[in-house]
Protein backbone atom coordinates (compact mmCIF):
# COMPACT_ATOMS: atom_id res chain seq x y z
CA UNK A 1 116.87 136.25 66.18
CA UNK A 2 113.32 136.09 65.03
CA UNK A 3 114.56 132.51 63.17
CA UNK A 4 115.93 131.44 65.99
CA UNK A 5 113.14 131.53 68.21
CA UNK A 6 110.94 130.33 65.69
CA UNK A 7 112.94 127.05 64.67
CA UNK A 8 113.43 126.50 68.65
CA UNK A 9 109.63 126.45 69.00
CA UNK A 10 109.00 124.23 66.13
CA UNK A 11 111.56 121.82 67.85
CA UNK A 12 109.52 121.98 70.96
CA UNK A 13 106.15 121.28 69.59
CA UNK A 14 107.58 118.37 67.69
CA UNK A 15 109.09 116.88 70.89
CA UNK A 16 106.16 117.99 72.47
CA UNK A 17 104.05 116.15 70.07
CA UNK A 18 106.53 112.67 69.45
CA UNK A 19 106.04 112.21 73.42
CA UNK A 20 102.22 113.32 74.00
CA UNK A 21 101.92 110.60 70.57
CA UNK A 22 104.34 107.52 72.37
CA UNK A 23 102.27 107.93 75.36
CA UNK A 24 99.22 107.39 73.97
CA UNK A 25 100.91 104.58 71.72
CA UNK A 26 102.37 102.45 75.17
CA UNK A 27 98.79 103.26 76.93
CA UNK A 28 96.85 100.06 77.87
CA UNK A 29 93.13 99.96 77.54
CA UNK A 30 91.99 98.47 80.45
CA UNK A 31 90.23 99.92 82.94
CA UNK A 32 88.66 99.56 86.66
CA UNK A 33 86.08 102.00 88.05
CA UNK A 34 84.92 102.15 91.41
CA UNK A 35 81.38 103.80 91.25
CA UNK A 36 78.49 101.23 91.26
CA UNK A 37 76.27 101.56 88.39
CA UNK A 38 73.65 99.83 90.38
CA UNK A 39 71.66 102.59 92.56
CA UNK A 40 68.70 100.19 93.52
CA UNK A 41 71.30 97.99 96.21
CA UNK A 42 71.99 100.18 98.93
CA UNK A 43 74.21 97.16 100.48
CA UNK A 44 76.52 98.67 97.39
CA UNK A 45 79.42 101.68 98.07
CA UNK A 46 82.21 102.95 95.79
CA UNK A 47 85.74 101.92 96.10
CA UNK A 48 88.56 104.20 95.58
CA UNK A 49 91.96 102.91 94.53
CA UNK A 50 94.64 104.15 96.58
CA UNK A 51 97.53 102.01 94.93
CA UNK A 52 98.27 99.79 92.17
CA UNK A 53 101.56 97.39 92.31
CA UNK A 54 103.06 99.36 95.10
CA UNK A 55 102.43 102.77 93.33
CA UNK A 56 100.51 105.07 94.95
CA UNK A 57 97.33 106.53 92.87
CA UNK A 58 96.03 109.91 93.34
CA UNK A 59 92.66 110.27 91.10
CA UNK A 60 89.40 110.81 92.45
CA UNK A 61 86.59 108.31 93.21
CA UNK A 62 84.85 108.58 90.26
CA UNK A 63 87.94 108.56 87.76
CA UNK A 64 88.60 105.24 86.28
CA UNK A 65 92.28 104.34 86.72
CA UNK A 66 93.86 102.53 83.77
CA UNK A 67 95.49 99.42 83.48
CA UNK A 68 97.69 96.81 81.91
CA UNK A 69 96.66 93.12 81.50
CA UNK A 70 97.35 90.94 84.01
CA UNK A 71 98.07 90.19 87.80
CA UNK A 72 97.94 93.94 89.43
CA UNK A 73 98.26 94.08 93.58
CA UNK A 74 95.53 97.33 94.08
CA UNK A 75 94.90 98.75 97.70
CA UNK A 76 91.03 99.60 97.59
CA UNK A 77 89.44 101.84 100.42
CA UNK A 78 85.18 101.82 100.48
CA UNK A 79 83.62 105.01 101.46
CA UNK A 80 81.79 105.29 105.07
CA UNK A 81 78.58 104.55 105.16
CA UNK A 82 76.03 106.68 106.28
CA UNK A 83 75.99 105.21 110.13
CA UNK A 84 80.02 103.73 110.36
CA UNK A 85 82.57 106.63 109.60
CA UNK A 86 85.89 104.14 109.83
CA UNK A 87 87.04 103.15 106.41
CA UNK A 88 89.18 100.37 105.97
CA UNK A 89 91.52 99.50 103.01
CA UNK A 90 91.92 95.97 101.55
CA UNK A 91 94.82 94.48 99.36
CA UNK A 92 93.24 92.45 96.23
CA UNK A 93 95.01 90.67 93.74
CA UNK A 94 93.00 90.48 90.37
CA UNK A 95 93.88 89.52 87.13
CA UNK A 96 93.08 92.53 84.52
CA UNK A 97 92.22 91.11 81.04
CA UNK A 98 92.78 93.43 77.94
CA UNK A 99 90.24 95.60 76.45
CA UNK A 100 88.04 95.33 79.57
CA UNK A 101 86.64 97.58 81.93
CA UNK A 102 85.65 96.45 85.24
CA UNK A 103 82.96 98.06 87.93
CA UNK A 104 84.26 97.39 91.73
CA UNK A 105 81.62 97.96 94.43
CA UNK A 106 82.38 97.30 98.08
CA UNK A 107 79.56 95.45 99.48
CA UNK A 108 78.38 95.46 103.67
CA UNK A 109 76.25 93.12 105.37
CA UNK A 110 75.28 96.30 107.15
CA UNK A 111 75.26 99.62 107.00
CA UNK A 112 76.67 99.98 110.37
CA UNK A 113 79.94 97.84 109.11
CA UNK A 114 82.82 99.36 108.36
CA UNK A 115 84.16 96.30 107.04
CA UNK A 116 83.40 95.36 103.02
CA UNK A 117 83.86 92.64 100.40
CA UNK A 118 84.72 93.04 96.93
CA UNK A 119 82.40 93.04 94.09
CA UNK A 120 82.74 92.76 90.35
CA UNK A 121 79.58 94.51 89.30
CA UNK A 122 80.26 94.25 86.11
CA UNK A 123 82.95 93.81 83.33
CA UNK A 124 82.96 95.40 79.61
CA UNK A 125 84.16 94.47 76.53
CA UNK A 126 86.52 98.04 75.29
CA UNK A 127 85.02 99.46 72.36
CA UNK A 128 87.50 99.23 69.37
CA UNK A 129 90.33 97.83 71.14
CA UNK A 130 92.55 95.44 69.56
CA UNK A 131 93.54 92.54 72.19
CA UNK A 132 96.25 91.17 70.65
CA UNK A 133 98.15 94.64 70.13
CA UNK A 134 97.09 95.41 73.82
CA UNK A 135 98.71 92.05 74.70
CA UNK A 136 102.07 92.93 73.04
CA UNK A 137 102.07 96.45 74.09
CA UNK A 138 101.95 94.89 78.10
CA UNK A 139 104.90 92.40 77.12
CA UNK A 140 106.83 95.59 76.01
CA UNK A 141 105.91 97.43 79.27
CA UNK A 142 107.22 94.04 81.41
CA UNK A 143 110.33 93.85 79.24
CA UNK A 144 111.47 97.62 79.66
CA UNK A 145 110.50 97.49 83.92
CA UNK A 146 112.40 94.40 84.07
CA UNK A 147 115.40 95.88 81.85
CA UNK A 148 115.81 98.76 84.31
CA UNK A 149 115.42 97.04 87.41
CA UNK A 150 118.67 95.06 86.42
């Protein structure tokens, strides 16, 4: 019985592990954060992304959200600023390259506007990331969503 159990949990934590490992292995680096690193402009408020290509996203603010290269529809909401409590969402279209990590800011004439623009505060270069492998892995990913929505 003891055996049993014992070869049933080593079968476990090997699934376990083959899955946790081909996750990691499909995983593009790419990334967009919406905290501005910039504390100096107070024209400057975070973005949160509420969806990327129609699929609803449920981290906080200040967790980036990762991403495979290219096109990707996100829904972005800015946080109220200190004087206009309305927030309003916005539909951008931007085209993620690999190995980079971007910093949105929404940006208001005012701070009595609840209505933003989009800002690209900055974009990184991905510390040890390989851009052709990323590249490949994001054909894979298109291949296999386009396979099962045959």
């Amino acid at each position: 019985m003891k055996e049993c159990f014992r070869t049933t949990l080593a079968r476990c934590a090997a699934t376990t592990a083959v899955v946790w490992l081909s996750g990691c292995a499909s995983g593009p680096l790419s990334f967009v954060e919406g905290v501005p690193l910039t504390r100096t402009d107070t024209s400057l408020y975070p973005v949160r992304v509420v969806a990327v290509d129609g699929s609803l996203h449920f981290d906080g603010p200040s967790q980036p959200v990762q991403l495979s290269p290219g096109a990707r529809h996100l829904v972005l909401v800015a946080a109220p600023s200190h004087s206009a409590r309305k927030t309003v969402q916005k539909s951008f279209v931007l085209q993620i390259e690999p190995c980079r990590r971007y910093y949105l800011a929404a940006k208001r004439q005012s701070s009595m506007d609840a209505d933003w623009s989009l800002v690209e505060e900055r974009k990184e270069v991905v510390a040890g990331c390989d851009v052709a492998e990323e590249l490949r892995k994001a054909e894979l990913q298109a291949r296999a969503s386009a396979g099962g929505a045959r």
